[in-house]
PDB file of N, CA and C in Angstrom:
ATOM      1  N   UNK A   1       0.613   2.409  19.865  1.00  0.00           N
ATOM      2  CA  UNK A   1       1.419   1.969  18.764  1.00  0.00           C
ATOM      3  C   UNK A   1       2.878   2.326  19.020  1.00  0.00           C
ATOM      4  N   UNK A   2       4.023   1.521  18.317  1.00  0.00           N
ATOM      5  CA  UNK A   2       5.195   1.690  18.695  1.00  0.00           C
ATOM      6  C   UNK A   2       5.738   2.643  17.783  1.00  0.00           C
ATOM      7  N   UNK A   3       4.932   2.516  16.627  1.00  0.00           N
ATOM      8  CA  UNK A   3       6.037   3.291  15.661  1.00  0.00           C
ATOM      9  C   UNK A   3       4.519   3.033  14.427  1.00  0.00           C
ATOM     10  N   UNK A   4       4.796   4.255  13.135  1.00  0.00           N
ATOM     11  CA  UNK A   4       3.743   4.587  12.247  1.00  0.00           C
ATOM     12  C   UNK A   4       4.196   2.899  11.471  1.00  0.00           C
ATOM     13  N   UNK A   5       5.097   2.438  11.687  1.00  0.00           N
ATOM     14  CA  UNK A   5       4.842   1.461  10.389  1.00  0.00           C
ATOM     15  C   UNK A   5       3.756   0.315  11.035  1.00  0.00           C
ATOM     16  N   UNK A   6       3.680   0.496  12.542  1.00  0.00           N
ATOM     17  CA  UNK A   6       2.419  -0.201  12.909  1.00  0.00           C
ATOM     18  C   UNK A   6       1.263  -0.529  12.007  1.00  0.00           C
ATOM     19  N   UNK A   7       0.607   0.696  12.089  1.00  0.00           N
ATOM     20  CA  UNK A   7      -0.729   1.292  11.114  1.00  0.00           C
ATOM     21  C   UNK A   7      -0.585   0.420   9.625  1.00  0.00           C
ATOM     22  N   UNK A   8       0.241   0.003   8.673  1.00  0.00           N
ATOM     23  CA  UNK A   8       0.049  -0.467   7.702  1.00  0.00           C
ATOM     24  C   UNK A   8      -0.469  -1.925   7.794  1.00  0.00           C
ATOM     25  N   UNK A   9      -1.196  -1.821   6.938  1.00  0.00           N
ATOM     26  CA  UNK A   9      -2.016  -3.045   6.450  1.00  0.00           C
ATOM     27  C   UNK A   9      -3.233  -3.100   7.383  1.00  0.00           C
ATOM     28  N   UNK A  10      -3.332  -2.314   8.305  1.00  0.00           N
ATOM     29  CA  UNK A  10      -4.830  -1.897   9.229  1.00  0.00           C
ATOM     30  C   UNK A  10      -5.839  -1.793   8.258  1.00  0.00           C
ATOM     31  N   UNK A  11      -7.185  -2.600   9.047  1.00  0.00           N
ATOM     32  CA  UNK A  11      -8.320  -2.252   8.559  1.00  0.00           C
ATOM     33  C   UNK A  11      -9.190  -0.849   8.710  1.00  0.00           C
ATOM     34  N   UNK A  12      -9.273  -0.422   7.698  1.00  0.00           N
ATOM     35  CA  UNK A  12     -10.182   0.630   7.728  1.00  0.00           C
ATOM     36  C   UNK A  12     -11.568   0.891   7.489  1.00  0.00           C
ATOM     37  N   UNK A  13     -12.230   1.197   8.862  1.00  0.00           N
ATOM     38  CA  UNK A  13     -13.896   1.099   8.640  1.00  0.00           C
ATOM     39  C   UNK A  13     -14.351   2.469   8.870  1.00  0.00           C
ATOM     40  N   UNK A  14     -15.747   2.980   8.292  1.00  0.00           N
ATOM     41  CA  UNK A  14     -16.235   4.314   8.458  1.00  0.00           C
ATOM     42  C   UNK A  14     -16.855   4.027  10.001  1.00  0.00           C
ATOM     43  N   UNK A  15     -17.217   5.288  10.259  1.00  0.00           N
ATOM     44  CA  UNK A  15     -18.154   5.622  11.165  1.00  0.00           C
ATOM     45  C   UNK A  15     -19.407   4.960  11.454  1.00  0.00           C
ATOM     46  N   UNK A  16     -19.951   4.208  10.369  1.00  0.00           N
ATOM     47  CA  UNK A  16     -21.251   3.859  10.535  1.00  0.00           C
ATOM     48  C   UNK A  16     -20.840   2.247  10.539  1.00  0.00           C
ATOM     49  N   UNK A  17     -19.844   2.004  10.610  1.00  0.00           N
ATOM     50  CA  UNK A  17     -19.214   0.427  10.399  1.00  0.00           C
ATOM     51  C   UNK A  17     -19.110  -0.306   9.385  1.00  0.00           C
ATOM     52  N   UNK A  18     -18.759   0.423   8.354  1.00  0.00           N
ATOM     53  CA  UNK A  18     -18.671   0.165   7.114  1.00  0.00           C
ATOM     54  C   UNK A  18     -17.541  -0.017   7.085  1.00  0.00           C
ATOM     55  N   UNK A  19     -17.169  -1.637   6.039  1.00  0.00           N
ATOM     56  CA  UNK A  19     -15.185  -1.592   5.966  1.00  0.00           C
ATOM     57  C   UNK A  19     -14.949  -0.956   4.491  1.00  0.00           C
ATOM     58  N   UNK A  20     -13.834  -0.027   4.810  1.00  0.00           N
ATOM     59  CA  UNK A  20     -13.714   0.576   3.621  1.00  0.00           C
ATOM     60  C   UNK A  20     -12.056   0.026   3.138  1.00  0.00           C
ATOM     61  N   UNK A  21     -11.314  -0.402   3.564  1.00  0.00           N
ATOM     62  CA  UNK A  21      -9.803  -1.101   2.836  1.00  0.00           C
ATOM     63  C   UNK A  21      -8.480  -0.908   4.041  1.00  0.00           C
ATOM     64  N   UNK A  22      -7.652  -1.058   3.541  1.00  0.00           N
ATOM     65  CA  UNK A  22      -6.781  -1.687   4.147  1.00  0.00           C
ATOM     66  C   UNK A  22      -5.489  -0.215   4.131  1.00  0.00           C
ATOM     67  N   UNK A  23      -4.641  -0.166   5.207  1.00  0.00           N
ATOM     68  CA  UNK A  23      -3.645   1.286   4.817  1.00  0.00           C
ATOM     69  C   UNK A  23      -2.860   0.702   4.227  1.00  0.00           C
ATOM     70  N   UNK A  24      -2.333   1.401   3.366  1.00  0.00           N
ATOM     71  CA  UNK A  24      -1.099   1.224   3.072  1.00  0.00           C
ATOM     72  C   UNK A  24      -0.031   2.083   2.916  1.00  0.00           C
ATOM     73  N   UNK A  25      -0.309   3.302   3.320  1.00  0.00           N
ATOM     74  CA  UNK A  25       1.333   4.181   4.084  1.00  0.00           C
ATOM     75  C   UNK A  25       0.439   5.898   4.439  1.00  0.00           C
ATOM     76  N   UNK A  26       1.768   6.341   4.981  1.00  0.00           N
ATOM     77  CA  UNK A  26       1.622   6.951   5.484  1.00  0.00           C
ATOM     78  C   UNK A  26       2.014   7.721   4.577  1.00  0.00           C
ATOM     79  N   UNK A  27       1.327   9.896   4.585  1.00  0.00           N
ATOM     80  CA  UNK A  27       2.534  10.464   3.871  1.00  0.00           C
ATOM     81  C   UNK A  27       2.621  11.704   5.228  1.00  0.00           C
ATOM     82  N   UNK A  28       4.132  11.993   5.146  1.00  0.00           N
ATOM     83  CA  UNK A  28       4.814  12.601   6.366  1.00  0.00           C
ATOM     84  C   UNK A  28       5.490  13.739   6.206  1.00  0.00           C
ATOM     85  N   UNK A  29       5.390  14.937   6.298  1.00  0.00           N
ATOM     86  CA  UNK A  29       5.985  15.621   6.016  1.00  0.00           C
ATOM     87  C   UNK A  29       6.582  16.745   7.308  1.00  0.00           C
ATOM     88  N   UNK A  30       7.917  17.483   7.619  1.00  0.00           N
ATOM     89  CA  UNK A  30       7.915  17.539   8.810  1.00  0.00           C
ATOM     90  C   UNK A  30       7.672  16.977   9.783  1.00  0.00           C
ATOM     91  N   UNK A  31       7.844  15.931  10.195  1.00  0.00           N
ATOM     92  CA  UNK A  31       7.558  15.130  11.512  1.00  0.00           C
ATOM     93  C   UNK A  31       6.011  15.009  11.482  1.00  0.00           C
ATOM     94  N   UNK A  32       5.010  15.460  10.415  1.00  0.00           N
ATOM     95  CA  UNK A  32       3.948  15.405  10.845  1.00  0.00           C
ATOM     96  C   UNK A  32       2.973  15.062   9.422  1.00  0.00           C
ATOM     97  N   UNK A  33       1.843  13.433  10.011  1.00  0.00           N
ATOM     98  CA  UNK A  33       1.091  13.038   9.093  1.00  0.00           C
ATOM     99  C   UNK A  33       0.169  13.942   8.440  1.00  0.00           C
ATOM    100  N   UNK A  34       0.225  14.237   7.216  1.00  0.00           N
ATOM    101  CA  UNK A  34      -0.656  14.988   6.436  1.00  0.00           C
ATOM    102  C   UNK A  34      -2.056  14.475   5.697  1.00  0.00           C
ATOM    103  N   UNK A  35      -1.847  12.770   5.436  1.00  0.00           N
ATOM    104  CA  UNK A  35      -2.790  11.976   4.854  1.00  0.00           C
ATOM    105  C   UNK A  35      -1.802  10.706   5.035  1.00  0.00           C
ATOM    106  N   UNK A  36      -2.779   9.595   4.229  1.00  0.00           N
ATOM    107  CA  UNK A  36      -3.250   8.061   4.362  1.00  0.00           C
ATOM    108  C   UNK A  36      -3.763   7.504   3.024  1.00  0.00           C
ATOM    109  N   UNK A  37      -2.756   7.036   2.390  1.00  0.00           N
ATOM    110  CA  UNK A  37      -3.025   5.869   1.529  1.00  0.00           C
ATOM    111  C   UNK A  37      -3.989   4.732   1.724  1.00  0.00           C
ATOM    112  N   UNK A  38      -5.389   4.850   1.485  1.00  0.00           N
ATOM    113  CA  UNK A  38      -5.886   3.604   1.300  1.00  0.00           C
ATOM    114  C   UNK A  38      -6.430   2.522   0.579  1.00  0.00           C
ATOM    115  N   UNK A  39      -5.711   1.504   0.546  1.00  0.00           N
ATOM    116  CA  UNK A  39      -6.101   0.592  -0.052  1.00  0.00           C
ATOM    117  C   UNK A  39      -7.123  -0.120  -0.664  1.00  0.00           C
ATOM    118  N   UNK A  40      -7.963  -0.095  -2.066  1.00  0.00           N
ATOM    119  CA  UNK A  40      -9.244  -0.553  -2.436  1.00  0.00           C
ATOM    120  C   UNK A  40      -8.935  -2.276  -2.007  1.00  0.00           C
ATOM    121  N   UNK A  41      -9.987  -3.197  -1.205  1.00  0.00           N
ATOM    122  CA  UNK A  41      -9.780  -4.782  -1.345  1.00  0.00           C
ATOM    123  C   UNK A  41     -11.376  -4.918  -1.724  1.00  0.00           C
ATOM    124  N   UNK A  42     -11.763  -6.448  -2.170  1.00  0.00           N
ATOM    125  CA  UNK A  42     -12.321  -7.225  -2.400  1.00  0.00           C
ATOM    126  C   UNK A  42     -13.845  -6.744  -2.085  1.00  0.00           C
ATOM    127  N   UNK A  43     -13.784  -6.877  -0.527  1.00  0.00           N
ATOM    128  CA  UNK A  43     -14.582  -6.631   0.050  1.00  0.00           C
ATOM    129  C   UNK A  43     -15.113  -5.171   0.511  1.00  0.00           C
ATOM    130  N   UNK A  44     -14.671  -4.212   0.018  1.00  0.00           N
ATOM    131  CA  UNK A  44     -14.572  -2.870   0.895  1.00  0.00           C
ATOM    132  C   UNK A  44     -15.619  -1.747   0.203  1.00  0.00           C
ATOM    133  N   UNK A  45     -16.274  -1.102   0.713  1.00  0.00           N
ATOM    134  CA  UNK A  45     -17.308  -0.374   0.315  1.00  0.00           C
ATOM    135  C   UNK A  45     -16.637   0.645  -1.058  1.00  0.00           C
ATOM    136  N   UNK A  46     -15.331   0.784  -0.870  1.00  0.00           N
ATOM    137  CA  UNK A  46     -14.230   1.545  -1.649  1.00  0.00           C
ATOM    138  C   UNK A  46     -14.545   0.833  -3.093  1.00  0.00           C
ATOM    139  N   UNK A  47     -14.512  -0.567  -3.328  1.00  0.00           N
ATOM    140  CA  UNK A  47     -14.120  -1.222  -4.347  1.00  0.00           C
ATOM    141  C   UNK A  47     -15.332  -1.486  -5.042  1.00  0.00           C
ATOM    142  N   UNK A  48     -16.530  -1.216  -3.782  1.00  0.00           N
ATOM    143  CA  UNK A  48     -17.981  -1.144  -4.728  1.00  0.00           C
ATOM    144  C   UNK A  48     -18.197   0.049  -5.269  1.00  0.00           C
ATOM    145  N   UNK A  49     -17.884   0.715  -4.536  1.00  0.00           N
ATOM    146  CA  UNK A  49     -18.199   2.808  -5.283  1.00  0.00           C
ATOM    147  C   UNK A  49     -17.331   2.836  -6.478  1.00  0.00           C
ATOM    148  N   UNK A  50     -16.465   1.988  -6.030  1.00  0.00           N
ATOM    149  CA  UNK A  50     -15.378   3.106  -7.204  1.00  0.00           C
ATOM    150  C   UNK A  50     -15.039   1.637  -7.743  1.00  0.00           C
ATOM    151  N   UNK A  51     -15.148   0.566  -8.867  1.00  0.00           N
ATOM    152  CA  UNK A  51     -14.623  -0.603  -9.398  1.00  0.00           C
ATOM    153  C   UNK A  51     -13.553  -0.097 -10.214  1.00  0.00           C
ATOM    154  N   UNK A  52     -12.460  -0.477  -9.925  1.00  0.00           N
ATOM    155  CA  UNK A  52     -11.208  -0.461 -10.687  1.00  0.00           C
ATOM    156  C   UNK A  52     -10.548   0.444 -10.166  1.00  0.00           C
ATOM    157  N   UNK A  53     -10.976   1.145  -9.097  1.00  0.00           N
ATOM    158  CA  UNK A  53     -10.158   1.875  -8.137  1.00  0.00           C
ATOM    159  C   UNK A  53      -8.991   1.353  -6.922  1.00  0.00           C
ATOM    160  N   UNK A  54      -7.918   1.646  -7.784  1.00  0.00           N
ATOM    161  CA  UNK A  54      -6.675   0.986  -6.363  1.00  0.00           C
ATOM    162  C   UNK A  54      -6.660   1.424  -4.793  1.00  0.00           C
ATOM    163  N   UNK A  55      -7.660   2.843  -4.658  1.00  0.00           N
ATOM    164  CA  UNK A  55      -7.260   3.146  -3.325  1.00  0.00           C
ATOM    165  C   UNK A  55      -7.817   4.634  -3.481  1.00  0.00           C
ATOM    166  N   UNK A  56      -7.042   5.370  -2.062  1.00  0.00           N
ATOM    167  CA  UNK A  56      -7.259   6.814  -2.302  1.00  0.00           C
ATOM    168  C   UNK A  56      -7.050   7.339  -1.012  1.00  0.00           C
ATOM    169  N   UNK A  57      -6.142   8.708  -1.469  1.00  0.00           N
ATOM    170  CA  UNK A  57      -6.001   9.542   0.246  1.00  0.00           C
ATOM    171  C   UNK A  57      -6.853  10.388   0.487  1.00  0.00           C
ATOM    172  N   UNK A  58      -6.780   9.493   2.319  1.00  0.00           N
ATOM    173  CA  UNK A  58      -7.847  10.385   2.649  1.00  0.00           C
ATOM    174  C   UNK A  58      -6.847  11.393   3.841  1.00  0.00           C
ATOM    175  N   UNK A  59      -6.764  12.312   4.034  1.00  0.00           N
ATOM    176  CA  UNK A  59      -6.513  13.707   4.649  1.00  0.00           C
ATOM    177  C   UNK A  59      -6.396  13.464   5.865  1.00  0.00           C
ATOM    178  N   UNK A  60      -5.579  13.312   6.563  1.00  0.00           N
ATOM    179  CA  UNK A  60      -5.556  13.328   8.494  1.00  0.00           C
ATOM    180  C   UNK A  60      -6.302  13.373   9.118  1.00  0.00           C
ATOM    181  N   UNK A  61      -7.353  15.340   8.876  1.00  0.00           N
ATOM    182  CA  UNK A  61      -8.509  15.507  10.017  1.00  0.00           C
ATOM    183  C   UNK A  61      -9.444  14.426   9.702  1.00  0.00           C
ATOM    184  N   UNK A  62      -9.830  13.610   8.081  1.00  0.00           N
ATOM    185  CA  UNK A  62     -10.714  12.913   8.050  1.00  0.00           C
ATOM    186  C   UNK A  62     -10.417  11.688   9.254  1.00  0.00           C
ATOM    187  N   UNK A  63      -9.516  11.064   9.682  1.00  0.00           N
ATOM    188  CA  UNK A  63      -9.164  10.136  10.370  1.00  0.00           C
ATOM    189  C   UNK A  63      -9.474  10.430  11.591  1.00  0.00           C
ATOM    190  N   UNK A  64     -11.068   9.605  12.591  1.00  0.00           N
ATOM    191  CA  UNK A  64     -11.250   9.663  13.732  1.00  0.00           C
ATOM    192  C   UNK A  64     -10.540   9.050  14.823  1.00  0.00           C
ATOM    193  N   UNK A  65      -9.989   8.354  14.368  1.00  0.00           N
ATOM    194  CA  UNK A  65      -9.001   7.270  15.541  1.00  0.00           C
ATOM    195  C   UNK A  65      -8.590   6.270  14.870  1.00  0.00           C
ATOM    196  N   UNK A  66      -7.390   5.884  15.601  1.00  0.00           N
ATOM    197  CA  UNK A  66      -6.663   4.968  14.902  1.00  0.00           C
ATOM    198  C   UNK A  66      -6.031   3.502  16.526  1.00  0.00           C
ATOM    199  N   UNK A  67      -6.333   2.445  16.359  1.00  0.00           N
ATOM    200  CA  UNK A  67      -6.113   1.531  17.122  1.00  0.00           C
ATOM    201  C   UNK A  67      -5.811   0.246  16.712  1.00  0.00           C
ATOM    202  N   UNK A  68      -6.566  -0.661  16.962  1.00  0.00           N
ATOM    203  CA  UNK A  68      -6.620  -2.066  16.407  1.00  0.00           C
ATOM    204  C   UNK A  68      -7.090  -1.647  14.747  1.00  0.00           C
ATOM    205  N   UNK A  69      -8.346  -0.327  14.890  1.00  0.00           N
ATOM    206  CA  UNK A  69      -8.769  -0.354  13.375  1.00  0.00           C
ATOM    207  C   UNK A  69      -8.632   0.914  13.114  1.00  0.00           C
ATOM    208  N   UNK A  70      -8.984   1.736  11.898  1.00  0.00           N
ATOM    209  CA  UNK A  70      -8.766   2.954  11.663  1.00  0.00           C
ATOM    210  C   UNK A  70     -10.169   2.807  11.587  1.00  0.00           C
ATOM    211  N   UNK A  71     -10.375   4.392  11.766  1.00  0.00           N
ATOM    212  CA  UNK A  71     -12.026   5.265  11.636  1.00  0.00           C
ATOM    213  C   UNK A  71     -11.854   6.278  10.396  1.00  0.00           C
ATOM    214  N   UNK A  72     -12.695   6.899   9.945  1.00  0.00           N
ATOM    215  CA  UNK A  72     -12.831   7.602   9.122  1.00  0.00           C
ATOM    216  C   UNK A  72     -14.199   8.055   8.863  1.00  0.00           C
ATOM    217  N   UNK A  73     -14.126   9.381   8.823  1.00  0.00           N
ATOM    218  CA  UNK A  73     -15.206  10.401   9.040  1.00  0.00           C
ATOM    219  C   UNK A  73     -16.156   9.772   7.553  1.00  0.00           C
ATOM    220  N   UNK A  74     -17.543   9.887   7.615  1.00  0.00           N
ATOM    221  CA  UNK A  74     -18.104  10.032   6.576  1.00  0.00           C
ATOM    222  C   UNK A  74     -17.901  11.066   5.715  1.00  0.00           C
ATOM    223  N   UNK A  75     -17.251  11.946   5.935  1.00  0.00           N
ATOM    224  CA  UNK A  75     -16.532  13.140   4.864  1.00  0.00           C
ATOM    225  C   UNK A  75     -15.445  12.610   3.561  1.00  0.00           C
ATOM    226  N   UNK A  76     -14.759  11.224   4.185  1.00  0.00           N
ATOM    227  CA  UNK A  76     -13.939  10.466   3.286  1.00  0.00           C
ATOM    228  C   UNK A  76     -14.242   9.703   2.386  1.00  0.00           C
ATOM    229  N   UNK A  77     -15.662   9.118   2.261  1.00  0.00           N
ATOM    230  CA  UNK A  77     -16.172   8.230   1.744  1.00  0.00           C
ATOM    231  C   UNK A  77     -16.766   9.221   0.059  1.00  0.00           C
ATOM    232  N   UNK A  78     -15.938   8.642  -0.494  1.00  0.00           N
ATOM    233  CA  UNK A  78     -16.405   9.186  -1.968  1.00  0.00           C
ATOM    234  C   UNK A  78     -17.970   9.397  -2.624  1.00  0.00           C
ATOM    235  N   UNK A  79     -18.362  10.234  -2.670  1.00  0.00           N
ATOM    236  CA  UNK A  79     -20.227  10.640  -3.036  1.00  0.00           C
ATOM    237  C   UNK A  79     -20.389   9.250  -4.248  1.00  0.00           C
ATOM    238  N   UNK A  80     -21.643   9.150  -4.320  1.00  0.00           N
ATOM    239  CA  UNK A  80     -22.208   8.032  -5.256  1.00  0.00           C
ATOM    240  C   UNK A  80     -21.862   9.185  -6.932  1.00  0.00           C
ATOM    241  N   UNK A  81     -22.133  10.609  -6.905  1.00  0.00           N
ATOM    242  CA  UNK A  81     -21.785  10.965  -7.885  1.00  0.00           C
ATOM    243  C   UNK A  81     -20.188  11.170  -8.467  1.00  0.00           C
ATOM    244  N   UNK A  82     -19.148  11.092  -7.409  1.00  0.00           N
ATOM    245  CA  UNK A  82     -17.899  11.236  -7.911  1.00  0.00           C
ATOM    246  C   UNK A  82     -17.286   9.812  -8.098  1.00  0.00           C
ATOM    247  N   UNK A  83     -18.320   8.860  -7.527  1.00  0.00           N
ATOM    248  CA  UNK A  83     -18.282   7.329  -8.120  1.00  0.00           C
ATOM    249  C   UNK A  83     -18.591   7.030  -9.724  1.00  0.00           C
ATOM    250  N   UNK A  84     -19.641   8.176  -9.852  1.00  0.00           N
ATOM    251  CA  UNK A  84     -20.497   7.388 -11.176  1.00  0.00           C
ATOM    252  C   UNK A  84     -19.282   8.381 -12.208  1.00  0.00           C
ATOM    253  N   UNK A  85     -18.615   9.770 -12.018  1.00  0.00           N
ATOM    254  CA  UNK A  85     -18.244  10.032 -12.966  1.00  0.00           C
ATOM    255  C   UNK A  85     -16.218   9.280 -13.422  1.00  0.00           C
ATOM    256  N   UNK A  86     -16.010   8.436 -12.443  1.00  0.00           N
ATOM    257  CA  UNK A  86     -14.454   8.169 -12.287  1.00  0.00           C
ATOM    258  C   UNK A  86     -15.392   6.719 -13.221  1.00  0.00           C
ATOM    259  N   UNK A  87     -16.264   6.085 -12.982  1.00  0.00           N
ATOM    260  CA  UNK A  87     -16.430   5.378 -14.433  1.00  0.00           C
ATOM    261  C   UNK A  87     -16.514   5.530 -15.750  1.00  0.00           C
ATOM    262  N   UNK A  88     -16.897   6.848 -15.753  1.00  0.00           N
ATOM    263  CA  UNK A  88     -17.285   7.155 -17.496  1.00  0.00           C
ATOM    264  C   UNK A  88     -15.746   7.587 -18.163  1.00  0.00           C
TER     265      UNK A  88
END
């Protein structure tokens, strides 16, 4: 990559090949990424767990690699119970 503004609008899939949304920024502090804005879309395992959810940061170490697509540890993926209580 040439530069972090690359990474925006990248697809983001888990580990098990699940698409979970789209980036949308970076946050930077000292010269150095701390977390990752991501984007809830349409299609994204994000927008089924969590409905009416815009997004959510996930933490650096969660991020396995970053290329054509981003990775993300199954540690990032929100539990079915912190799904069911952001509805009530």
């Amino acid at each position: 990559m040439k530069s972090l503004n690359d990474t925006c609008g990248r697809k983001v899939y888990t580990e098990t090949g699940e698409y979970f949304g789209d980036i949308e920024e970076a946050f930077v502090q000292n010269n150095k990424i701390y977390g990752w804005k991501i984007k809830s879309t349409t299609n994204s395992i994000l927008s089924k767990m969590m409905s009416g959810a815009k997004g959510v940061i996930v933490p650096q170490p969660l991020i396995k690699a970053i290329g054509d697509i981003v990775l993300i540890s199954k540690a990032a993926i929100p539990s079915i119970d912190e799904a069911q209580e952001q509805k009530e």
